[in-house]
C-alpha atoms as a PDB file:
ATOM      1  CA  UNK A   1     -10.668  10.664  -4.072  1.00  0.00           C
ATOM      2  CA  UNK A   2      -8.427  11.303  -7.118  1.00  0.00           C
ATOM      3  CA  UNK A   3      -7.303   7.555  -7.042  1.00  0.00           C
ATOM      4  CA  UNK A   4     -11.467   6.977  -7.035  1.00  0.00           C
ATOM      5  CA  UNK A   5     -12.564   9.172 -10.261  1.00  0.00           C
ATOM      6  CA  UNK A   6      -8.777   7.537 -12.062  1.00  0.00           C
ATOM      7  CA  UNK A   7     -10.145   4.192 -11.173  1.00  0.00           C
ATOM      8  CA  UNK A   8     -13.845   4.853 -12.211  1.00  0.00           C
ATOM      9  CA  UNK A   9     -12.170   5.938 -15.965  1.00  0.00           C
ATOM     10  CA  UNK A  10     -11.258   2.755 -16.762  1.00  0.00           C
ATOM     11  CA  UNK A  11     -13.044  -0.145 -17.653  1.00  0.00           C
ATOM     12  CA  UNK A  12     -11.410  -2.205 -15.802  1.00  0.00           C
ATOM     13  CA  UNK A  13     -11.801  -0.601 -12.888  1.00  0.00           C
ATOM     14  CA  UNK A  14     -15.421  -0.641 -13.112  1.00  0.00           C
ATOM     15  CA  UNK A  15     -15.941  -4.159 -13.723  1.00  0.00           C
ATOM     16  CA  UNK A  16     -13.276  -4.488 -10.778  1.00  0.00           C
ATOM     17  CA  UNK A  17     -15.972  -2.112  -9.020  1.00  0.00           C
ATOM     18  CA  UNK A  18     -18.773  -3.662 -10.472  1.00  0.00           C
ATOM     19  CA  UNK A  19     -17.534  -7.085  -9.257  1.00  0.00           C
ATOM     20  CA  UNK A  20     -17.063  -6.068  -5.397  1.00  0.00           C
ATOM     21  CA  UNK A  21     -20.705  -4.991  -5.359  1.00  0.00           C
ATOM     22  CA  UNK A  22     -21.863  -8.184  -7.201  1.00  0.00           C
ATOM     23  CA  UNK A  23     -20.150 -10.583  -4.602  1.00  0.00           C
ATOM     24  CA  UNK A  24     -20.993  -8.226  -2.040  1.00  0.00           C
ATOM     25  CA  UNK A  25     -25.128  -8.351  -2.827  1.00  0.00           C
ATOM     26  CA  UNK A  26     -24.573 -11.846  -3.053  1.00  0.00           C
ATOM     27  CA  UNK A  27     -22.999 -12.409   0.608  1.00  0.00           C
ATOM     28  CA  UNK A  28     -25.826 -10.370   1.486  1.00  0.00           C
ATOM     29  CA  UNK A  29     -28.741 -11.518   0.209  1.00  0.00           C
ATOM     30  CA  UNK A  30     -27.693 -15.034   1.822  1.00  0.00           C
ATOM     31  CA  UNK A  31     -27.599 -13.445   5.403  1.00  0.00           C
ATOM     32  CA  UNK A  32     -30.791 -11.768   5.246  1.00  0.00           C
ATOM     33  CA  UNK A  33     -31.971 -14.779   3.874  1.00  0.00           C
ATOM     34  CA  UNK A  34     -31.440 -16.543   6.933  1.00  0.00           C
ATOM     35  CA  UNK A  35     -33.452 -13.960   8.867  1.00  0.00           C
ATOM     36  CA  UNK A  36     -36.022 -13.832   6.570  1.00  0.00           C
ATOM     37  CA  UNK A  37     -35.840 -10.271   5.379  1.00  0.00           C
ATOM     38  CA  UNK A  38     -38.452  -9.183   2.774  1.00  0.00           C
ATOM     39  CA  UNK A  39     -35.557  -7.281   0.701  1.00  0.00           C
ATOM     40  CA  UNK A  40     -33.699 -10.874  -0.644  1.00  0.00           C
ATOM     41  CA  UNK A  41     -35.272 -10.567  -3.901  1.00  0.00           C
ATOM     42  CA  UNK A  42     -34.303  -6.930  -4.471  1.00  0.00           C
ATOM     43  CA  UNK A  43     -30.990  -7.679  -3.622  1.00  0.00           C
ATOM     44  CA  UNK A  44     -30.818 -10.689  -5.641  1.00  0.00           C
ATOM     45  CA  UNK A  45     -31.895  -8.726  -8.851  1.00  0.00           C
ATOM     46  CA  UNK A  46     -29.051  -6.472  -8.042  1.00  0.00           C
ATOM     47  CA  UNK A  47     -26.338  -9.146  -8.224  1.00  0.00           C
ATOM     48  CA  UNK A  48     -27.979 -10.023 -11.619  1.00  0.00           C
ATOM     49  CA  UNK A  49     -28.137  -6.880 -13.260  1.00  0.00           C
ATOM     50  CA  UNK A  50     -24.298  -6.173 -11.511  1.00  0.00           C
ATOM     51  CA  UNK A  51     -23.534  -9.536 -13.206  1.00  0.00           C
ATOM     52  CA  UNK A  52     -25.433  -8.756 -16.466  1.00  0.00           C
ATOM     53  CA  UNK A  53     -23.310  -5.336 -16.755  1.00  0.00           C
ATOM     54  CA  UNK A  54     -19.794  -6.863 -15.904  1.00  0.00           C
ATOM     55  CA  UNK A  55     -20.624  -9.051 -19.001  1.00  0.00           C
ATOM     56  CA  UNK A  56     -21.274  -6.165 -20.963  1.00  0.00           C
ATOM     57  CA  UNK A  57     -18.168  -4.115 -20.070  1.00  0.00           C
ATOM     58  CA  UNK A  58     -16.118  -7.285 -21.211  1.00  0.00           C
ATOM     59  CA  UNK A  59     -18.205  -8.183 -24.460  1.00  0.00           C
ATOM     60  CA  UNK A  60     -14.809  -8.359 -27.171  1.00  0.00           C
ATOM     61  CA  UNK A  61     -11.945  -8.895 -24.772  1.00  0.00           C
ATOM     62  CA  UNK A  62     -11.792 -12.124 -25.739  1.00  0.00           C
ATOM     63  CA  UNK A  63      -9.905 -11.139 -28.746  1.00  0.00           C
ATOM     64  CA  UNK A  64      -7.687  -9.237 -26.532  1.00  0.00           C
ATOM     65  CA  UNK A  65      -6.734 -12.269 -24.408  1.00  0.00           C
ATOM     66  CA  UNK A  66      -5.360 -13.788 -27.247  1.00  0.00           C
ATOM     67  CA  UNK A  67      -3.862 -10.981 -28.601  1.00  0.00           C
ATOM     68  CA  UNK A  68      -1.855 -11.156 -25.134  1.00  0.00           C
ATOM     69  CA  UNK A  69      -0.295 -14.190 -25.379  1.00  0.00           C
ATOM     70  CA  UNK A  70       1.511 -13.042 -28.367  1.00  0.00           C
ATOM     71  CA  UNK A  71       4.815 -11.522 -25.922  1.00  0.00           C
ATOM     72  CA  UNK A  72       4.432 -14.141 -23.855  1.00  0.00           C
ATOM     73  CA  UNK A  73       5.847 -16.772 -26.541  1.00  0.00           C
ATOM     74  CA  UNK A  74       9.070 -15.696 -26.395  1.00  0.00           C
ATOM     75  CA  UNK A  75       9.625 -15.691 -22.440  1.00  0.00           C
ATOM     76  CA  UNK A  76      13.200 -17.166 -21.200  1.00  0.00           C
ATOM     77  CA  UNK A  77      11.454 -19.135 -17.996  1.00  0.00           C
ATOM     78  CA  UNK A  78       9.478 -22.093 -19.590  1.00  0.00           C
ATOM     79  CA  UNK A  79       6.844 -22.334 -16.333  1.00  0.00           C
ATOM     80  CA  UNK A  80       5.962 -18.550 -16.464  1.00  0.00           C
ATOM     81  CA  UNK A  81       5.841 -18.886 -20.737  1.00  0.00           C
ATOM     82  CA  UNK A  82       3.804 -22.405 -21.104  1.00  0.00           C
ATOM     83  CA  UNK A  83       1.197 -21.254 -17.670  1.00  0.00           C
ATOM     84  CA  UNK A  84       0.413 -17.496 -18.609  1.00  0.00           C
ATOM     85  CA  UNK A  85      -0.357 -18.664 -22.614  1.00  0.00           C
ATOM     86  CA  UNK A  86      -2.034 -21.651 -21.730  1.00  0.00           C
ATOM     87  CA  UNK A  87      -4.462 -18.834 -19.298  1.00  0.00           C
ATOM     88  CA  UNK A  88      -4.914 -16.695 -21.870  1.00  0.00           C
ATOM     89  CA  UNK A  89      -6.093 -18.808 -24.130  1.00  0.00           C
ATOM     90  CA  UNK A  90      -8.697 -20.515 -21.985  1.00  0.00           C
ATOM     91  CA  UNK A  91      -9.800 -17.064 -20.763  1.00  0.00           C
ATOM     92  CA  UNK A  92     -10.200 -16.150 -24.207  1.00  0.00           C
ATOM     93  CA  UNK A  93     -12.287 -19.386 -24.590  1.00  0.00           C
ATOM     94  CA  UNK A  94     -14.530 -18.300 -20.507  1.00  0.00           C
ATOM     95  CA  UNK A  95     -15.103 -14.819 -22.258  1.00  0.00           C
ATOM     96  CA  UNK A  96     -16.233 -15.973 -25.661  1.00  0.00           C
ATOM     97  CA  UNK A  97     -18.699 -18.299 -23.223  1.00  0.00           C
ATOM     98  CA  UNK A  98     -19.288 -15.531 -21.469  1.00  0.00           C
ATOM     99  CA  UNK A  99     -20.189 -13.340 -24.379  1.00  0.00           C
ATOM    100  CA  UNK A 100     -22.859 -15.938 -25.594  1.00  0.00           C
ATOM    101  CA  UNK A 101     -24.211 -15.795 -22.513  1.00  0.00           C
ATOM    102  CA  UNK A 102     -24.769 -12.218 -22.357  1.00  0.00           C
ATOM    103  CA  UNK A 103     -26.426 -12.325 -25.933  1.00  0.00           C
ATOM    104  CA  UNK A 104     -28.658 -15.121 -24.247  1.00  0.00           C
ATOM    105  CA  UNK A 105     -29.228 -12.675 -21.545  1.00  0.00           C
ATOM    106  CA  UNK A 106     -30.557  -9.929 -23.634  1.00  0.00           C
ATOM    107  CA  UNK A 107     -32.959 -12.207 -25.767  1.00  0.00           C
ATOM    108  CA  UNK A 108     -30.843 -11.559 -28.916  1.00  0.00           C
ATOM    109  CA  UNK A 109     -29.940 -15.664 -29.499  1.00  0.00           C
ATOM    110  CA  UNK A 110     -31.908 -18.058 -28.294  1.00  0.00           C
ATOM    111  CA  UNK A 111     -28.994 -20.122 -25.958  1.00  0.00           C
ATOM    112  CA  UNK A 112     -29.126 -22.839 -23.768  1.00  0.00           C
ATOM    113  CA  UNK A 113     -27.726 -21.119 -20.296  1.00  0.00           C
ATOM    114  CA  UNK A 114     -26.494 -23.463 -18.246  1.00  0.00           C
ATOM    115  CA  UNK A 115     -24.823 -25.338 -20.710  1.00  0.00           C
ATOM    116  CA  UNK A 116     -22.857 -22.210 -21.828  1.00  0.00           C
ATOM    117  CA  UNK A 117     -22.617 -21.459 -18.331  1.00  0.00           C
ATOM    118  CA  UNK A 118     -21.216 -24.608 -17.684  1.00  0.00           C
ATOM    119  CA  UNK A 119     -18.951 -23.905 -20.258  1.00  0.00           C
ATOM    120  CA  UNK A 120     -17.729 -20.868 -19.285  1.00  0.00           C
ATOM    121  CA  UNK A 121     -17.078 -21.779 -15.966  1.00  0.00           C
ATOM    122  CA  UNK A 122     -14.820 -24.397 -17.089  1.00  0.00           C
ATOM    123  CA  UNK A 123     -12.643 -22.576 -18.958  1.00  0.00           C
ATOM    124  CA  UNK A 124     -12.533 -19.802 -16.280  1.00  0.00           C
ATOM    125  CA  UNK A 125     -11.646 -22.932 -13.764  1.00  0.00           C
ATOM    126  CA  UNK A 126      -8.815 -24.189 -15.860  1.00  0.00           C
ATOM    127  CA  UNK A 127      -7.372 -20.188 -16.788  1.00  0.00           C
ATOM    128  CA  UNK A 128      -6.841 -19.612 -12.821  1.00  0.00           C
ATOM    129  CA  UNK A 129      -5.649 -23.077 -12.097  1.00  0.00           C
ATOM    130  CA  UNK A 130      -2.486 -22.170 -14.528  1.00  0.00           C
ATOM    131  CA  UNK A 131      -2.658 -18.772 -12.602  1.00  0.00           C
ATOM    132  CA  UNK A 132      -1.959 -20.532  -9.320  1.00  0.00           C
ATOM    133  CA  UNK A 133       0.576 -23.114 -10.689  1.00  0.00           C
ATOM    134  CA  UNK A 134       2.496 -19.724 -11.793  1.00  0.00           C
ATOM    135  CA  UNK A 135       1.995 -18.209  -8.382  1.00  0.00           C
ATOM    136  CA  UNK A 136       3.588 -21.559  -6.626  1.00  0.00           C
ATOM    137  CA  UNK A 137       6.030 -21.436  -9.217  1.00  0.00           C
ATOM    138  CA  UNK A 138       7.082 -18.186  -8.326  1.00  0.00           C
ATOM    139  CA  UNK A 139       6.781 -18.489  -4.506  1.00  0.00           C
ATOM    140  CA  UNK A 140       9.430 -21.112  -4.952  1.00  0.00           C
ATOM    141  CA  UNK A 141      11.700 -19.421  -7.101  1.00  0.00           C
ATOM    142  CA  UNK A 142      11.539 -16.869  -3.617  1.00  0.00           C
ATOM    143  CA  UNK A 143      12.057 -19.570  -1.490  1.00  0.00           C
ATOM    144  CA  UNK A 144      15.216 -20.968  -2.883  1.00  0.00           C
ATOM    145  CA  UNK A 145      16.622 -17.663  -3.260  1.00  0.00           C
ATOM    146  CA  UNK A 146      16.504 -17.119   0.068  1.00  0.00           C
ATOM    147  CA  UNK A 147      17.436 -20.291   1.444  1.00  0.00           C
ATOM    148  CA  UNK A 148      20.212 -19.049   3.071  1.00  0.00           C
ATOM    149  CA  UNK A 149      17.879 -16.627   5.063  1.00  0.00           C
ATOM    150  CA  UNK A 150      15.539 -19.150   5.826  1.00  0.00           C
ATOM    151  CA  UNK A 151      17.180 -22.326   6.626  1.00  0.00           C
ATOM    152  CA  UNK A 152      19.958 -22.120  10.000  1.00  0.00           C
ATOM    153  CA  UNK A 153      23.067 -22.767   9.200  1.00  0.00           C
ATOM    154  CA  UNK A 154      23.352 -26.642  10.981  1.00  0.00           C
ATOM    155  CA  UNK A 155      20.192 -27.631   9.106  1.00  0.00           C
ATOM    156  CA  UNK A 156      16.920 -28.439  10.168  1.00  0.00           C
ATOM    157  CA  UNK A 157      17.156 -30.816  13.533  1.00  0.00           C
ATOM    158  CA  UNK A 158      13.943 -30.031  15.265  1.00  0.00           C
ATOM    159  CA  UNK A 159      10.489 -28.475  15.339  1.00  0.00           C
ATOM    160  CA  UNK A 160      11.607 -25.114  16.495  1.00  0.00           C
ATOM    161  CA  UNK A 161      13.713 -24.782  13.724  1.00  0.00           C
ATOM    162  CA  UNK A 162      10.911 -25.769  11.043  1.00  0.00           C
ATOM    163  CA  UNK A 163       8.917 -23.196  13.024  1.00  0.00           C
ATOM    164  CA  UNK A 164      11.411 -20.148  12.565  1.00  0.00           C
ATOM    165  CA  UNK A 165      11.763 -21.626   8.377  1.00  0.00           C
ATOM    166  CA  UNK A 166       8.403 -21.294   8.368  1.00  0.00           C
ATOM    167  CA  UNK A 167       7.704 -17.819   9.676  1.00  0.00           C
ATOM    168  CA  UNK A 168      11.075 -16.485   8.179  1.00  0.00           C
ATOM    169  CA  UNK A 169       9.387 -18.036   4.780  1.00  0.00           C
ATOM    170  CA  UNK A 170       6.336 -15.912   5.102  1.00  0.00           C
ATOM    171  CA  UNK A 171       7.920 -12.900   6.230  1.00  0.00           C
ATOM    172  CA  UNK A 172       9.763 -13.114   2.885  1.00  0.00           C
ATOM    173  CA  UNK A 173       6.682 -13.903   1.279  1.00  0.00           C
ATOM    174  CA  UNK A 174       5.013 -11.056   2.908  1.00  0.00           C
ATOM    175  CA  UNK A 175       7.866  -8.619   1.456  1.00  0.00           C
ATOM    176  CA  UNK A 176       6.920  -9.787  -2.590  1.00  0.00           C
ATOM    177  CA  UNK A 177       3.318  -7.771  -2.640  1.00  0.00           C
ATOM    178  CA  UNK A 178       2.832  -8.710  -5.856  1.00  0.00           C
ATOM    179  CA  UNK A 179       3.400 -12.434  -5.426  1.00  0.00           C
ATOM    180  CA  UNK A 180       1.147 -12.382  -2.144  1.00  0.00           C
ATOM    181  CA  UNK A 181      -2.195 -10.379  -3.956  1.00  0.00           C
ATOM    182  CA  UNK A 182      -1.757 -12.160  -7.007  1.00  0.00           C
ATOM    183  CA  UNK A 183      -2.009 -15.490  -4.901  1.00  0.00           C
ATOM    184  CA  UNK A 184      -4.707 -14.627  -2.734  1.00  0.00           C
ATOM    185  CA  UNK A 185      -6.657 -13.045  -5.725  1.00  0.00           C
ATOM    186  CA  UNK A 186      -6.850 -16.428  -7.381  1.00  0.00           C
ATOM    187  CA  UNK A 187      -6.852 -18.858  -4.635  1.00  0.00           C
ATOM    188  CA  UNK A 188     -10.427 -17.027  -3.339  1.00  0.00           C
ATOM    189  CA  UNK A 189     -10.986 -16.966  -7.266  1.00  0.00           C
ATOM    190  CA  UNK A 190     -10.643 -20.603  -7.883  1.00  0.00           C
ATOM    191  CA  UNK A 191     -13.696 -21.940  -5.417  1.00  0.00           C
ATOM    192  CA  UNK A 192     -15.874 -19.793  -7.266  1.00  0.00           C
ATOM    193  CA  UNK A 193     -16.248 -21.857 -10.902  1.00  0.00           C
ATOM    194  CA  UNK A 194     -15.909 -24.931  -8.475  1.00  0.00           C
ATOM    195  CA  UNK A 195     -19.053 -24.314  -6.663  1.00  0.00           C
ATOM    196  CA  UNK A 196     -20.769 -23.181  -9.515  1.00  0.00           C
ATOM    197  CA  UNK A 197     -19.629 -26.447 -11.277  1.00  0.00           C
ATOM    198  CA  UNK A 198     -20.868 -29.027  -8.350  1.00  0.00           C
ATOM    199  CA  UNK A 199     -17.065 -29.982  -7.464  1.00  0.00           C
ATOM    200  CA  UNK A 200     -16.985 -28.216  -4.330  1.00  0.00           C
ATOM    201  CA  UNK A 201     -20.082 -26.821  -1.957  1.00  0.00           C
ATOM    202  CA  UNK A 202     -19.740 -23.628  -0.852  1.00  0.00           C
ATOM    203  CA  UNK A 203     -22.670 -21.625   0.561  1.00  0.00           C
ATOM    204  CA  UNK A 204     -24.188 -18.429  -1.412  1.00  0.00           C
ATOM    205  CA  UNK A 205     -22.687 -16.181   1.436  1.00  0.00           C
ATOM    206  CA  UNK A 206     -19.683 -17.801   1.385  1.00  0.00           C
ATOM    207  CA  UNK A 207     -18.666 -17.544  -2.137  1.00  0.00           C
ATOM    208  CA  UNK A 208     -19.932 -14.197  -2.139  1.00  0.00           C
ATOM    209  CA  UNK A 209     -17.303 -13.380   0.775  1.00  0.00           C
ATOM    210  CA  UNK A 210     -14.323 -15.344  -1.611  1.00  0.00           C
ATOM    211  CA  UNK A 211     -15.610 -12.749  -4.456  1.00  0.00           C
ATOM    212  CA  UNK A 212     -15.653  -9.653  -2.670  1.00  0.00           C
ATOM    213  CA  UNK A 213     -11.796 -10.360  -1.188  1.00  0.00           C
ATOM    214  CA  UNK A 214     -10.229 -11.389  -4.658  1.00  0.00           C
ATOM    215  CA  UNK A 215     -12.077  -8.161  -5.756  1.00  0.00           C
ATOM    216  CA  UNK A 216     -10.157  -6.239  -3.507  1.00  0.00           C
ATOM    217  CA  UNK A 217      -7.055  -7.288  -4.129  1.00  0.00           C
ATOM    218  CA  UNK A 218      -8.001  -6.801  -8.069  1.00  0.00           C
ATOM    219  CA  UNK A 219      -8.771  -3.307  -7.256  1.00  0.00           C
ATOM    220  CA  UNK A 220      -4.979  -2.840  -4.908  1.00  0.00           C
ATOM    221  CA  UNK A 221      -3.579  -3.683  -8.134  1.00  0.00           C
ATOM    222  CA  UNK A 222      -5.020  -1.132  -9.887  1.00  0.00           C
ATOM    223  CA  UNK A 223      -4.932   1.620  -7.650  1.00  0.00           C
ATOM    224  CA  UNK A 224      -1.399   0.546  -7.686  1.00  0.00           C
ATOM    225  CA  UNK A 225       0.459  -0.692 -10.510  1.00  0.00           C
ATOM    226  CA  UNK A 226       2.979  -1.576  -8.391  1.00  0.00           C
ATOM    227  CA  UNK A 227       1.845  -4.585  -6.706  1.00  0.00           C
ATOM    228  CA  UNK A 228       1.165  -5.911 -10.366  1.00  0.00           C
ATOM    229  CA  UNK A 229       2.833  -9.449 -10.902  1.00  0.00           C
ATOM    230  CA  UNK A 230       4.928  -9.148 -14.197  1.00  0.00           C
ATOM    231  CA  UNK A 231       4.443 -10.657 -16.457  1.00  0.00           C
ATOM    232  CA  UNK A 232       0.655 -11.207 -16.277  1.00  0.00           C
END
């Protein structure tokens, strides 16, 4: 309960909050849609206003996403350095998208939505693509480190023994939490700007489901700082 109320202090725990229930409504609202429930339209509203709030809470971080790259210049490995600035910066660029949006939202500029939706969703696409080329990055740096775990000691000279790599690979994997969450976070993440972009089609339920898990692990991280891959 403590860890509850801590999380509910911070912002960012409630748009991590926030976000669960959005993707949540929407997985929803898609199955009872199927069955033809009268309560679709209620639930629908709720993902909007859920969606409508999140935008709120994050209405300025844009400048803080930038203002975030600034230690990241100096980084001694080149991958981590050029992928986490080159993230910020277009995340800056989704929330300052994302900002307009919410002004268009509230009536206070007139805006042309799905163009600045579009927008948005493109910069948000190309900040957890260099996310995910991090995450590989660092997956392999794991991997070659423990090659002499992983790999028998003749070499590989068969299926069974690109089996046991395999598993012994994952069970190493499985030991780096914060490798693992941050991986999964953004691979669910990732499908999310591509539906909404036409790349990729994904149903309503489906994306919602995607949302709800990368929430989750969002939320592990902050319920435990731990499981936080540094730098981020």
């Amino acid at each position: 309960m403590d860890q509850l109320i801590n999380l509910n202090n911070q912002t960012a725990g409630r748009d991590k909050i926030a976000r669960l229930l959005q993707y949540l409504s929407r997985f929803l609202w898609h199955r009872l849609q199927k069955n033809n429930s009268t309560s679709v339209n209620n639930i629908k509203n709720l993902e909007y206003q859920l969606s409508t709030f999140r935008k709120l809470l994050r209405f300025g971080r844009s400048i803080d996403s930038i203002y975030a790259t600034l230690p990241l210049l100096h980084h001694d490995n080149s991958t981590v350095r050029y992928t986490l600035v080159l993230s910020k910066i277009c995340n800056s660029l989704f929330l300052l998208a994302d900002h307009v949006l919410w002004l268009g939202r509230a009536d206070l500029v007139n805006i042309k939505i799905e163009k600045w939706s579009n927008m948005s969703n493109k910069y948000w696409l190309f900040s957890i693509t260099m996310n995910l080329v991090r995450d590989f990055h660092e997956i392999s740096l794991i991997i070659n480190n423990s090659k002499c775990l992983i790999l028998p000691k003749g070499g590989v000279q068969n299926i069974g023994d690109i089996f046991s790599a395999v598993v012994k690979s994952l069970t190493i994997l499985s030991g780096n939490k914060s490798v693992c969450i941050d991986t999964i976070k953004n691979g669910c993440d990732i499908f999310i700007p591509l539906v909404a972009l036409g790349h990729v089609k994904f149903s309503p339920g489906t994306i919602g489901l995607l949302g709800a898990i990368s929430s989750i692990a969002g939320l592990m991280v902050l319920l435990e700082p731990r499981n936080k891959l540094s730098p981020a």
